[in-house]
Structures are given as C-alpha cells and as structure tokens.
Protein backbone atom coordinates (compact mmCIF):
# COMPACT_ATOMS: atom_id res chain seq x y z
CA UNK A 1 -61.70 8.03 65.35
CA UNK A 2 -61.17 5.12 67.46
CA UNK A 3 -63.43 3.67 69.96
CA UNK A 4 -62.11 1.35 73.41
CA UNK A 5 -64.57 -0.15 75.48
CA UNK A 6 -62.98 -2.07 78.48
CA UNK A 7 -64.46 -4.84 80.61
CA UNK A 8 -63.47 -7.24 82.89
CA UNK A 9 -63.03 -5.36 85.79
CA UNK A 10 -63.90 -6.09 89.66
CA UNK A 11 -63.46 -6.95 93.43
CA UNK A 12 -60.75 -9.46 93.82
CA UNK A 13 -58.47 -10.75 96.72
CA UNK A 14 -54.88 -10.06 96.94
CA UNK A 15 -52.91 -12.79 95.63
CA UNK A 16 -55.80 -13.52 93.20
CA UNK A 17 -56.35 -12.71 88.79
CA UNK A 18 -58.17 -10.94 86.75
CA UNK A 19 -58.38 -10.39 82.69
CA UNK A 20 -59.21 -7.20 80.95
CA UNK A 21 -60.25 -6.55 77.98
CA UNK A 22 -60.36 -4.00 75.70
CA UNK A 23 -62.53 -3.88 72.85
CA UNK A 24 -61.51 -1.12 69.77
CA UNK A 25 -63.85 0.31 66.76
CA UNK A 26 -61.27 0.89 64.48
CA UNK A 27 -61.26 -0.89 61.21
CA UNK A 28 -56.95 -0.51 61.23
CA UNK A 29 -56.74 -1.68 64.68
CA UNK A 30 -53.65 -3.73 63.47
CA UNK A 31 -51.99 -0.54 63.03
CA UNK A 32 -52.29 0.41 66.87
CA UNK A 33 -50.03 0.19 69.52
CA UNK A 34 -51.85 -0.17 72.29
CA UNK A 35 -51.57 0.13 76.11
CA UNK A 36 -52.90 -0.06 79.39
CA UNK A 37 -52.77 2.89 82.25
CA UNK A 38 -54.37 3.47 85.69
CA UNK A 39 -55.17 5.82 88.03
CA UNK A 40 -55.46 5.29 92.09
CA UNK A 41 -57.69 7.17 93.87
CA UNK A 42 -55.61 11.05 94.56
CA UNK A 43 -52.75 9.92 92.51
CA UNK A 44 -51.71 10.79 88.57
CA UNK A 45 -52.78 8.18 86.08
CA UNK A 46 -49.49 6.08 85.53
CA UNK A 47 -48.33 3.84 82.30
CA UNK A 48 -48.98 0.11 82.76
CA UNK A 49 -48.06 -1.32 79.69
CA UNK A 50 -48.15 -1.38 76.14
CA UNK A 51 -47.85 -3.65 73.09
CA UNK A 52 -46.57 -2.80 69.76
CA UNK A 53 -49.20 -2.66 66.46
CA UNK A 54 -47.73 -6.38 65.40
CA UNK A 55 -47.59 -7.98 69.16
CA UNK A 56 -44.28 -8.11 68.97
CA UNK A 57 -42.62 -5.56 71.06
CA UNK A 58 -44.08 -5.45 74.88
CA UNK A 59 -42.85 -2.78 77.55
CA UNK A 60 -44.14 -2.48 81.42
CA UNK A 61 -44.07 0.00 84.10
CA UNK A 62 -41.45 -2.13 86.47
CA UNK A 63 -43.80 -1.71 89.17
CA UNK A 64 -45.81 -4.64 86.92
CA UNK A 65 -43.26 -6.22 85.31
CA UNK A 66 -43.67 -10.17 85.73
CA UNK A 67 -47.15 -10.02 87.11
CA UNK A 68 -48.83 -8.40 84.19
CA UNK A 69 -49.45 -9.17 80.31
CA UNK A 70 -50.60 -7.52 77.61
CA UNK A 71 -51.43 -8.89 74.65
CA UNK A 72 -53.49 -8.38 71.61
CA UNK A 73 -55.59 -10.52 69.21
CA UNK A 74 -55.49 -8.20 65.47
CA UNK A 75 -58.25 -11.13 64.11
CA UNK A 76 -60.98 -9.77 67.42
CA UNK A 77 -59.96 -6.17 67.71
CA UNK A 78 -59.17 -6.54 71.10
CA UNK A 79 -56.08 -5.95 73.88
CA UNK A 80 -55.87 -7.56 76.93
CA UNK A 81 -54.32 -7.37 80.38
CA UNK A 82 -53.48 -10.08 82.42
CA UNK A 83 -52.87 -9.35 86.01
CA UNK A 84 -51.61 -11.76 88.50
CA UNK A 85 -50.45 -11.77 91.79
CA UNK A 86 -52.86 -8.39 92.82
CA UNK A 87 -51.73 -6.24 95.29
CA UNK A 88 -54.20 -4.13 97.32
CA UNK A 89 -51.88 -1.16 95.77
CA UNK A 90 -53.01 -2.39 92.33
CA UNK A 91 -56.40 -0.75 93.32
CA UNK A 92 -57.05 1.99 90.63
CA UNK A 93 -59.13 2.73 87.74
CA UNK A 94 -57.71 0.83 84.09
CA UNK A 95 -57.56 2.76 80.96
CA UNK A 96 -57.28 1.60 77.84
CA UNK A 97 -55.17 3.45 75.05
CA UNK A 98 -54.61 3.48 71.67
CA UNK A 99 -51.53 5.31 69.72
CA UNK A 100 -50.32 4.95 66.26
CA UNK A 101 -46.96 4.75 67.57
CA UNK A 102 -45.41 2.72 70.77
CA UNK A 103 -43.38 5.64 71.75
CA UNK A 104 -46.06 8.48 72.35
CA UNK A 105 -48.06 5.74 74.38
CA UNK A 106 -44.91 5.23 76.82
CA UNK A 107 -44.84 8.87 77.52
CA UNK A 108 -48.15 9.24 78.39
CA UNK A 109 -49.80 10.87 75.75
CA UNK A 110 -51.63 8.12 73.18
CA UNK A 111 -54.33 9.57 70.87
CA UNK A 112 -57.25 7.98 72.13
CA UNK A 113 -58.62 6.66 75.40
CA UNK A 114 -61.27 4.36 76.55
CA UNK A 115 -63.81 5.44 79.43
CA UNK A 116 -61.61 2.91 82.26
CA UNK A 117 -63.00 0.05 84.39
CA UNK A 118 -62.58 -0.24 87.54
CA UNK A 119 -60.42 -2.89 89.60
CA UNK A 120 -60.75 -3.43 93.47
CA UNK A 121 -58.20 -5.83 95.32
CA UNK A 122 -59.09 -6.31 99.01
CA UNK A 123 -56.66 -7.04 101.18
C-alpha cells in the first residue's frame, strides 16, 4: 500500500508559478513511476505528466509540455511538479499517482492515487 499526500497548491495569477509536491509512504518509493493528473471542474481527469522509477525517463501531456516539470527526489520520497507560465485553463484539481510501471500511468490507470490539491489561476 502506498500513501501520496500532495501540497503546494493555491490561488495564483496567470503568467505566475507554483511547486507541488507530493509526499509517498512507501518504503520502495524508488521503484515508482510516478505522475501527475488533473481534473477541471465538469471535465475527465487528464494525464499531466509522469517520471520514470530512476528520474530518468520524463513524458507530458503536450498541452504542458515546456511549462511543466516533474521531477523526483528517491533520498525524500517525494515528486514534484513545477508549473510555469499558468494559464487560467490550468485551473483544476492535481492528483498525484503512483504506478510500478511508466506505461500503465500514461494510460490513465496507475495503482494508487493521492487525495489532489487544488490549484486556482485567476485571470
């Protein structure tokens, strides 16, 4: 069983940043791919991005691509999500996921989920 707590969300301005974070209980967290997904308010929750279980490999919805980064820190447990460059239409709810492999978390369907936090950009 593996735990995700995310923080970091909030009300922002478009044009502005903001870092998430996602904290996981598992004691083989190396072992995870990980990823990031969100859901707008009436619309399906969508795949962000997601990171491979050594950091190496990185993939991105290419609504994202070259505003957001994902990364992950094995030694703290812990994925993150850069976002730069918010768009009012990056309003939505931000999941974080865990999978034991990449593939499964591209197509939507990782193993375990964290509860979401929320991110607001005004326009």
């Amino acid at each position: 069983q593996v735990q995700l707590v995310e923080s970091g969300g909030g009300l922002v301005q478009a044009g502005g940043s903001l870092g998430l974070s996602c904290a996981a209980s598992a004691r083989t967290f190396s072992s995870y791919a990980m990823g990031w997904f969100r859901q707008a308010p009436g619309k399906e929750r969508e795949f962000v991005a997601a990171i491979s279980w050594t950091g190496g490999i990185t993939t991105y919805a290419d609504s994202v691509k070259g505003r957001f980064t994902i990364s992950k820190d094995n030694a703290k447990n812990t994925v993150y999500l850069q976002i730069d460059s918010l768009k009012p239409e990056d309003t939505a709810v931000y999941y974080c996921a865990a999978s034991t492999v990449i593939a499964t978390m591209i197509r939507g369907q990782p193993r375990y989920w964290g509860q979401g936090t929320q991110v607001t950009v005004s326009a």
